[in-house]
Protein backbone atom coordinates (compact mmCIF):
# COMPACT_ATOMS: atom_id res chain seq x y z
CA UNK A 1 27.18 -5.90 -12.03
CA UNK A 2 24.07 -8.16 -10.78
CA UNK A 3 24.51 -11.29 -10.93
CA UNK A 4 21.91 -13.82 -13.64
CA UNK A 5 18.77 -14.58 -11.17
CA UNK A 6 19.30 -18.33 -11.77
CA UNK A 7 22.67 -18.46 -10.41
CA UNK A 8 22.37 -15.98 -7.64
CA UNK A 9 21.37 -18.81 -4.88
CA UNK A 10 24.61 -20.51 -5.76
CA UNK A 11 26.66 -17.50 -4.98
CA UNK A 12 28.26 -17.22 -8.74
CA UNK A 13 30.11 -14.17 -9.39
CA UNK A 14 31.27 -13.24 -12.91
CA UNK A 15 34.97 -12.77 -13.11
CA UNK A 16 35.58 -9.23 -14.10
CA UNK A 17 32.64 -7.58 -13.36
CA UNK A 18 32.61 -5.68 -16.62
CA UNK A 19 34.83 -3.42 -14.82
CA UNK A 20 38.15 -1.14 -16.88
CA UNK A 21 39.93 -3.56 -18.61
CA UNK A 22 43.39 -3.75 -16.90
CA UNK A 23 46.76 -3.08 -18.87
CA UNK A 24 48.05 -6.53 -20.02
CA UNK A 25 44.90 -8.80 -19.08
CA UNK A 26 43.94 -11.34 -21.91
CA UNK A 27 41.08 -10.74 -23.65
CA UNK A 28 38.37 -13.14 -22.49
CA UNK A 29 36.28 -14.71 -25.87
CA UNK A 30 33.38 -16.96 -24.03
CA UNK A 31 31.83 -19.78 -25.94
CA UNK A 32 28.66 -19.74 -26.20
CA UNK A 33 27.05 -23.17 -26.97
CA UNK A 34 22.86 -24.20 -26.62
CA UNK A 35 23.57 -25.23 -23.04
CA UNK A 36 24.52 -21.46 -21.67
CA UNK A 37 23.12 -19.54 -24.33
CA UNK A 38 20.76 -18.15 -21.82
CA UNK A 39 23.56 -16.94 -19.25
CA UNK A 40 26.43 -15.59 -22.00
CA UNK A 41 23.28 -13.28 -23.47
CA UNK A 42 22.64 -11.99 -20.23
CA UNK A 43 25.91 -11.33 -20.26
CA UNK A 44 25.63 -9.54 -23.72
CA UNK A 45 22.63 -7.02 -22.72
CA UNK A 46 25.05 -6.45 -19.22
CA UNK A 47 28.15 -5.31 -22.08
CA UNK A 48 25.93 -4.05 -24.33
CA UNK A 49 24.91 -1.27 -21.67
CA UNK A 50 28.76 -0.65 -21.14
CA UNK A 51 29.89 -1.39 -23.94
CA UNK A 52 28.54 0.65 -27.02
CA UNK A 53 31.40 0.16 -29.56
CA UNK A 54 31.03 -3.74 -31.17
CA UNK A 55 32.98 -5.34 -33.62
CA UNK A 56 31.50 -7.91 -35.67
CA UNK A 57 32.49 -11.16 -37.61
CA UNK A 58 31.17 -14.40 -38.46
CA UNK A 59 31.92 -17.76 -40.40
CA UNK A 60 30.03 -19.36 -42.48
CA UNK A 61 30.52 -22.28 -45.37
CA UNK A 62 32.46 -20.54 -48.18
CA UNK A 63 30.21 -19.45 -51.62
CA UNK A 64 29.00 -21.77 -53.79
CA UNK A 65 27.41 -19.52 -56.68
CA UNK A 66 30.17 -17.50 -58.29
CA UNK A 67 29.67 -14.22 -61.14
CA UNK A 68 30.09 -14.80 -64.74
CA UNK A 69 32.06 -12.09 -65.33
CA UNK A 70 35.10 -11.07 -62.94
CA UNK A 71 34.27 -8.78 -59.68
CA UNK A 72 35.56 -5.97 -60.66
CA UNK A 73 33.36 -5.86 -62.94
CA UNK A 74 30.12 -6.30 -61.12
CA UNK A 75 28.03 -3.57 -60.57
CA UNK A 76 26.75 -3.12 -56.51
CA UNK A 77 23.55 -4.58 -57.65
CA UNK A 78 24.55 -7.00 -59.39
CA UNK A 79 27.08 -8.23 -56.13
CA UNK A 80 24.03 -7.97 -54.10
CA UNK A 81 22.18 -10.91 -56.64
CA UNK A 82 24.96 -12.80 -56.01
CA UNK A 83 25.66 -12.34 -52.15
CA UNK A 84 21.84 -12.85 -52.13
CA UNK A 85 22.01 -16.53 -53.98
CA UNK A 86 24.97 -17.86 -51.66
CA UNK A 87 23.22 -16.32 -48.30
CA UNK A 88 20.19 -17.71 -49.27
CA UNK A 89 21.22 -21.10 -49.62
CA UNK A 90 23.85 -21.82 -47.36
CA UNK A 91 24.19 -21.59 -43.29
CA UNK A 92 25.64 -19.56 -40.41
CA UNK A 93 27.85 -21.17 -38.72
CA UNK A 94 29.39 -19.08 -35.94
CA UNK A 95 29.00 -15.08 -34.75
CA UNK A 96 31.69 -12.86 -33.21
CA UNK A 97 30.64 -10.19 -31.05
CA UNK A 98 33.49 -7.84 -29.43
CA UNK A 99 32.73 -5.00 -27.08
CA UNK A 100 34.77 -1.77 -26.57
CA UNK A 101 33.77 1.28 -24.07
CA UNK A 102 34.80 4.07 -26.33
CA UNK A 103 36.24 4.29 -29.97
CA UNK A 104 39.46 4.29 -28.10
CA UNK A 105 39.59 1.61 -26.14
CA UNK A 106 40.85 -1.87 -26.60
CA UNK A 107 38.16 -4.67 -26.50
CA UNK A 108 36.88 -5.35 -22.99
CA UNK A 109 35.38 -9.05 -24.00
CA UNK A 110 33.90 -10.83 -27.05
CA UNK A 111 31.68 -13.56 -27.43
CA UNK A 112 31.96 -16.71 -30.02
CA UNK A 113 28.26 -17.84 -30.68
CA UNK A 114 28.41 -21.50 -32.13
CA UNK A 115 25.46 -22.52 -34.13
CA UNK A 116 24.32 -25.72 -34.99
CA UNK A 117 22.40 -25.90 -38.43
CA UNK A 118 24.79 -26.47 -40.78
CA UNK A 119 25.80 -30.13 -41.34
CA UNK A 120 28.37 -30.45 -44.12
CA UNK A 121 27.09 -33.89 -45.02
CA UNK A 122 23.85 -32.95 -46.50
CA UNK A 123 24.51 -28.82 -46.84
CA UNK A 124 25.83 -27.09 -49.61
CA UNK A 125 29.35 -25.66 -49.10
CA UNK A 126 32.53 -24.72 -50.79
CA UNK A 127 34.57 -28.10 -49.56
CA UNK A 128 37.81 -25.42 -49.64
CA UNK A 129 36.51 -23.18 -47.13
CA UNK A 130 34.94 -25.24 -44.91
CA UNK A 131 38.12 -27.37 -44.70
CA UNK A 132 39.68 -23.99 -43.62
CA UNK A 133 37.54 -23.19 -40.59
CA UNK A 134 38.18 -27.24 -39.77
CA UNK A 135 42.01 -26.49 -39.97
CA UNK A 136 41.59 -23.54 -37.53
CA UNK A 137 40.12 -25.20 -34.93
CA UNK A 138 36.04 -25.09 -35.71
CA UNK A 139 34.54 -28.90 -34.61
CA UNK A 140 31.74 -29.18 -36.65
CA UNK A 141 30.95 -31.95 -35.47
CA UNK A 142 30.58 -30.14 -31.89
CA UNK A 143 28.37 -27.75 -33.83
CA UNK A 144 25.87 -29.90 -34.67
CA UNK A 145 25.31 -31.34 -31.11
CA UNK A 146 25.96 -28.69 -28.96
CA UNK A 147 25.05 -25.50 -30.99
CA UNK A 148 23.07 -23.19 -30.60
CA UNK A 149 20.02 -22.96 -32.76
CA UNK A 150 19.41 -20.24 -34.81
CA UNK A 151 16.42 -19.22 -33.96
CA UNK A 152 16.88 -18.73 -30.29
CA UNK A 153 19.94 -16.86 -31.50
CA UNK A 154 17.66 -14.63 -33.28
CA UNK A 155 15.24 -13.95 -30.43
CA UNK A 156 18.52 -13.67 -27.94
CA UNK A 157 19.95 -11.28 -30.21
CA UNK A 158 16.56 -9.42 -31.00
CA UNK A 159 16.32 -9.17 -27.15
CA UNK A 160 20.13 -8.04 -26.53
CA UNK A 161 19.93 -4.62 -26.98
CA UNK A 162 22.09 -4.36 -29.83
CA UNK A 163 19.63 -4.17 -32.94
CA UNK A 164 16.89 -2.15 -33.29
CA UNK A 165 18.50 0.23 -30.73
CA UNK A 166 18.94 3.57 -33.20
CA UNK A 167 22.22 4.83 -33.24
CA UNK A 168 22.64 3.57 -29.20
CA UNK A 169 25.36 1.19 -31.01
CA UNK A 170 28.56 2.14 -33.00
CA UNK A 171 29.58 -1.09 -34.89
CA UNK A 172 32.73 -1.69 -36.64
CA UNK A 173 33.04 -5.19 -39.71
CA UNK A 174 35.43 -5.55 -42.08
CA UNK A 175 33.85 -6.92 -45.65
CA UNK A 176 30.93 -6.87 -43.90
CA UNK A 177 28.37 -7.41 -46.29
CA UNK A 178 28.21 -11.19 -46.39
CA UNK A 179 28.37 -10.94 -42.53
CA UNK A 180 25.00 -8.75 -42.56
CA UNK A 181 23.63 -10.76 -44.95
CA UNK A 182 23.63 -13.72 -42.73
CA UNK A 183 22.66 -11.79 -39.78
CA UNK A 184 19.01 -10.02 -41.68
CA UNK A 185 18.46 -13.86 -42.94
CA UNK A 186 18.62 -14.92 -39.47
CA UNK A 187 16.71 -12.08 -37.45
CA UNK A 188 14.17 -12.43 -40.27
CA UNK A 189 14.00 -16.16 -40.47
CA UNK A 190 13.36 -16.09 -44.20
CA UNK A 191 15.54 -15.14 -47.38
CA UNK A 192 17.17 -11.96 -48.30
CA UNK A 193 14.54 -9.22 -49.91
CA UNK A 194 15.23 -8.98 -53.83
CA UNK A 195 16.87 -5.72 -54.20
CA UNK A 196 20.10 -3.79 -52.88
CA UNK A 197 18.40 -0.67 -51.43
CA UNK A 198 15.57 -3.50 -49.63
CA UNK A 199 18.82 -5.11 -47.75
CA UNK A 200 20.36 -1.72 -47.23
CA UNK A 201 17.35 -0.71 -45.54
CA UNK A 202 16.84 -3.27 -43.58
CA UNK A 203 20.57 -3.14 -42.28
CA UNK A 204 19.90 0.38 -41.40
CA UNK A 205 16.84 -0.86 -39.27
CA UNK A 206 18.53 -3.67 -37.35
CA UNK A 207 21.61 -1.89 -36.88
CA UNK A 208 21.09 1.24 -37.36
CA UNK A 209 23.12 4.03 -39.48
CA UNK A 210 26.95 3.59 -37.37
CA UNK A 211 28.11 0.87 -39.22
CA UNK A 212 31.72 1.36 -39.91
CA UNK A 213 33.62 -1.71 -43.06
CA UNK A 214 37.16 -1.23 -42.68
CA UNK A 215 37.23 -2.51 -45.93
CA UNK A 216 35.32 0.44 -47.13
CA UNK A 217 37.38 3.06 -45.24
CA UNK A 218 40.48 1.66 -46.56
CA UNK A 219 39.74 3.23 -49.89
CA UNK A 220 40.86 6.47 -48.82
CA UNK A 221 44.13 4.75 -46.80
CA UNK A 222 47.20 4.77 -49.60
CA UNK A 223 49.39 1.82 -49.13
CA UNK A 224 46.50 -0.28 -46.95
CA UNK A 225 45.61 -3.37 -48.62
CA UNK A 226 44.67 -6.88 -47.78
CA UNK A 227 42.54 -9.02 -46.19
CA UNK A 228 41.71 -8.68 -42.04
CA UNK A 229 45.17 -10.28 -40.90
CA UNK A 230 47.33 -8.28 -43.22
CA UNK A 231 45.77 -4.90 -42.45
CA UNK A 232 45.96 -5.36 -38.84
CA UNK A 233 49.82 -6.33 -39.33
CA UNK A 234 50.01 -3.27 -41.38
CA UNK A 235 48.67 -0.98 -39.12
CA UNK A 236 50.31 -2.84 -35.43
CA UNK A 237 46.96 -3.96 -34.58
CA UNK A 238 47.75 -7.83 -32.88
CA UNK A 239 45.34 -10.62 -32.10
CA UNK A 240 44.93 -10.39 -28.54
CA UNK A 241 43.35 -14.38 -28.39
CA UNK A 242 41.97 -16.86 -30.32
CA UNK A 243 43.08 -17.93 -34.11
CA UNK A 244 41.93 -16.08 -37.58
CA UNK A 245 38.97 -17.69 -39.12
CA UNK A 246 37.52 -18.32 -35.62
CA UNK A 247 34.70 -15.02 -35.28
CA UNK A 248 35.27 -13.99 -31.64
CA UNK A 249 38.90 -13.50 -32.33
CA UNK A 250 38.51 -11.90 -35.58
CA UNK A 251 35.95 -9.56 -34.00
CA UNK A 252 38.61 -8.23 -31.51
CA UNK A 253 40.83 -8.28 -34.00
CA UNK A 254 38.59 -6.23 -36.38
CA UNK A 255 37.72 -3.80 -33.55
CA UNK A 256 41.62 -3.37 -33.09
CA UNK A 257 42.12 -2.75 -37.15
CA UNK A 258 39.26 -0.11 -37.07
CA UNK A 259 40.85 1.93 -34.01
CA UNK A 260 44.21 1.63 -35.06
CA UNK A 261 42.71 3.05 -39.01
CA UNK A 262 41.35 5.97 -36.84
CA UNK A 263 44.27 6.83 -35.25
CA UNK A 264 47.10 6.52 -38.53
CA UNK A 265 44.87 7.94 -41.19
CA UNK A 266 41.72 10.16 -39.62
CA UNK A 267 42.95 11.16 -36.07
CA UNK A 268 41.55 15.05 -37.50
CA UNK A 269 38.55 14.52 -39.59
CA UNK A 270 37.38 11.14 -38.20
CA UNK A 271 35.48 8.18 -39.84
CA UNK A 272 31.61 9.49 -39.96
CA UNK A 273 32.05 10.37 -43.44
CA UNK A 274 32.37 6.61 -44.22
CA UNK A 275 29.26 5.78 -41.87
CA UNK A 276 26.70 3.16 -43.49
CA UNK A 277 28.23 2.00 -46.46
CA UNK A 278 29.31 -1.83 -46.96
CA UNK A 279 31.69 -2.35 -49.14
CA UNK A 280 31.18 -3.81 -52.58
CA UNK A 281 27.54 -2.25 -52.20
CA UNK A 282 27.68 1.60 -52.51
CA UNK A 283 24.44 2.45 -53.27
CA UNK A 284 25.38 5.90 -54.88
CA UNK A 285 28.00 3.67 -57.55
CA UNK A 286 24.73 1.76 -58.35
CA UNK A 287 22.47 4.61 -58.94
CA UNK A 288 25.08 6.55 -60.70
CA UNK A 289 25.56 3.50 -63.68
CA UNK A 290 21.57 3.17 -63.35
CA UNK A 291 21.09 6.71 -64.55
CA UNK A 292 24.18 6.75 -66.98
CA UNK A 293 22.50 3.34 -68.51
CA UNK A 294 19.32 4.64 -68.60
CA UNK A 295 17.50 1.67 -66.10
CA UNK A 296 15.35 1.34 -63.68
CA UNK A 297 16.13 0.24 -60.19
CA UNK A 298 13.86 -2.18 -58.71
CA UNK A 299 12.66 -1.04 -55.14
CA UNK A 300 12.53 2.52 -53.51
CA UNK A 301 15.52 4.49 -54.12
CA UNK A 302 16.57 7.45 -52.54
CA UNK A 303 19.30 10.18 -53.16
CA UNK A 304 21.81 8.69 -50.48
CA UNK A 305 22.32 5.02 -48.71
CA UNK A 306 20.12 5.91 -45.60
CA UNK A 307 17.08 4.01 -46.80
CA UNK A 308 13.64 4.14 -45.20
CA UNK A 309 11.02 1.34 -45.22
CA UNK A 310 8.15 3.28 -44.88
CA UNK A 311 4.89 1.65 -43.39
CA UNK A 312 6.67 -2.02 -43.90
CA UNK A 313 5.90 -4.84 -41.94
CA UNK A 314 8.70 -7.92 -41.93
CA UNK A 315 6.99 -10.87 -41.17
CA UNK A 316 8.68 -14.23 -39.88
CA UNK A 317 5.51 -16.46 -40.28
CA UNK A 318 7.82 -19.61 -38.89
CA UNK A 319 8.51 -18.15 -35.42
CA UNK A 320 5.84 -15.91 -35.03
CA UNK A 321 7.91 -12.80 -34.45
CA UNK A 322 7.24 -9.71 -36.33
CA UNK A 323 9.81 -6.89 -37.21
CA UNK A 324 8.17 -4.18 -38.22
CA UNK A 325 9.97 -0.28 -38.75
CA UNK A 326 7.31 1.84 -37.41
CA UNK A 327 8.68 5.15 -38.48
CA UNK A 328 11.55 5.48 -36.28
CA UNK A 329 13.93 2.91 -36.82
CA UNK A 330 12.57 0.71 -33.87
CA UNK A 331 11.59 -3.09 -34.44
CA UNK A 332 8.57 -4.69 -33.01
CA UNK A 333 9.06 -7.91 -31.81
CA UNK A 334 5.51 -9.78 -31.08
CA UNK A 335 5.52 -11.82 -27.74
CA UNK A 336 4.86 -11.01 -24.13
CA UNK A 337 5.79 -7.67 -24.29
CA UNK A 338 3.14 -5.69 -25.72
CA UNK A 339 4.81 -5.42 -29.03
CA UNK A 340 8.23 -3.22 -28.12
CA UNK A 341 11.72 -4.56 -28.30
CA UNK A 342 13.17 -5.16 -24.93
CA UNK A 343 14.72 -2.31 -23.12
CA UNK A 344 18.76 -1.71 -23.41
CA UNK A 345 18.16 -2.09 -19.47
CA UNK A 346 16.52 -5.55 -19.32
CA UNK A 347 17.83 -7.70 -16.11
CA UNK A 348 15.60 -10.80 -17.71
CA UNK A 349 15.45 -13.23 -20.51
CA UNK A 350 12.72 -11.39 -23.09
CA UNK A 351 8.92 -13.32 -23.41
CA UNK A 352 9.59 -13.73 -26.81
CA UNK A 353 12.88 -15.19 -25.98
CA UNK A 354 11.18 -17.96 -23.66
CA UNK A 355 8.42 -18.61 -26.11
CA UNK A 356 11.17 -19.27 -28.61
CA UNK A 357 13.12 -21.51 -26.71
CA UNK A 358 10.12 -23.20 -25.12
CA UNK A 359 8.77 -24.26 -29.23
CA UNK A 360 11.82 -25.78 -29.75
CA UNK A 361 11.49 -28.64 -26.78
């Protein structure tokens, strides 16, 4: 593994090299903070080239709009209005990012990105939740001086190699949806589009069509119920490090809950059946009551969840970045670099990634 350009002259060597995890060595979760967000996603495009299997989790303030009508009862569309309403007015506060080298290996190393926007003295929360994340060990207070702000997250992320990659990435959530809500907020820098198969499609872009929700799979599990902790227990998956509701550790642990479902329940037929479908939003469950009831769907629908967003162009007018799908499931990212999203090979920080950072001081 090279070593970051800026700390070569110093003689710095990363422990671990990215190299086989060995049997009984603690998973490592790095913080990543505004001061060394530049280093720990170098570090992210060096795993994401090893590492093509992430788990994903993050944290953010609770809900503060709830459904008039129990959730059961919601239709997908209707869950999406409401997941739209809370993402749109709340804040992310922290990302989880764990990396495994094939579908059977444990997690290598995860990353705990720490953002700084949300201030629970003048932003809306649910008082409950956030409480909870203070109880597991998330400093706020920390947050809001040393975070990381979300837009250089965005153009860090954009230039990681991990979205707008194809299918080059396999990633595994667990009741994801809220997660990718927050993520297509924040790598568009404005609010979620209006309809279910607009997100849907736009999640396909970023992320592209392996995206695996445990929570989804477990439909077809007998017996498997619960939230992340009680699944994993359920299926001897064990926290390697960290505490639940902090996202680095519940990204390992979520990685270790989707290979462990593998193994007990689809060790013949395997998971691609369940590929690209969040659940709580099945598209098909949507389209199904739409034609029973007679209604219209707002927004292009097609005959399965792999939407397309044919000659769209995303615009983030605040940053200047552009996401556009050209066709091919590729993102264009404006900046120094002629239009393209980075290469899964890049040894340097992005232009658009500099000219990000360098608006902000």
């Amino acid at each position: 593994m090279t070593v970051h350009p800026e700390l070569a002259a110093t003689g710095f060597a990363p422990v671990g090299e990215f190299g086989p995890v060995a049997k009984g060595r603690k998973l490592e979760i790095r913080q990543v903070w505004g001061h060394n967000v530049d280093y720990e996603f170098w570090l992210i495009r060096q795993a994401a080239e090893k590492y093509p299997y992430v788990s994903m989790d993050t944290e953010f303030p609770g809900v503060v709009h709830c459904p008039s009508k129990p959730h059961f009862l919601l239709t997908p569309s209707e869950r999406y209005a409401l997941l739209k309403s809370n993402v749109d007015a709340l804040h992310l506060i922290q990302v989880g990012l764990a990396f495994a080298e094939s579908p059977d290996a444990p997690p290598a190393l995860a990353f705990e990105i720490n953002l700084r926007e949300f201030d629970p003295r003048v932003h809306r929360h649910a008082p409950e939740s956030v409480k909870l994340l203070a109880d597991h060990g998330l400093d706020l207070a920390a947050h809001r001086a040393h975070g990381v702000d979300a837009r250089v997250f965005a153009a860090h992320l954009m230039a990681s190699g991990l979205v707008c990659s194809g299918n080059a990435v396999t990633w595994a959530t667990f009741h994801s949806a809220y997660d990718f809500g927050y993520l297509v907020k924040v790598l568009m820098g404005r609010k979620l589009p209006r309809t279910l198969p607009e997100f849907l499609g736009l999640v396909r872009v970023f992320f592209g069509e392996q995206v695996y929700d445990v929570r989804h799979i477990m439909g077809r599990c007998p017996g498997l119920r619960g939230g992340l902790d009680a699944v994993a227990a359920a299926l001897g998956a064990a926290r390697e490090a960290g505490r639940a509701h902090q996202a680095g550790s519940d990204s390992a642990l979520t990685w270790e809950a989707f290979r462990r479902v593998r193994e007990v329940y689809f060790a013949r037929e395997g998971v691609r059946g369940f590929a690209g479908v969040l659940y709580g939003l099945e598209l098909e469950l949507d389209l199904a009551a739409a034609a029973a009831n007679g209604n219209k769907h707002g927004g292009a629908i097609t005959n399965n969840s792999n939407i397309k967003l044919a000659n769209s162009k995303l615009v983030n007018n605040g940053s200047n970045n552009k996401f556009a799908n050209n066709g091919g499931n590729r993102c264009a990212v404006g900046g120094g670099n002629g239009g393209r999203n980075r290469s899964r090979n890049s040894r340097r920080v992005a232009p658009q990634v500099q000219v990000a950072v360098a608006a902000l001081r």
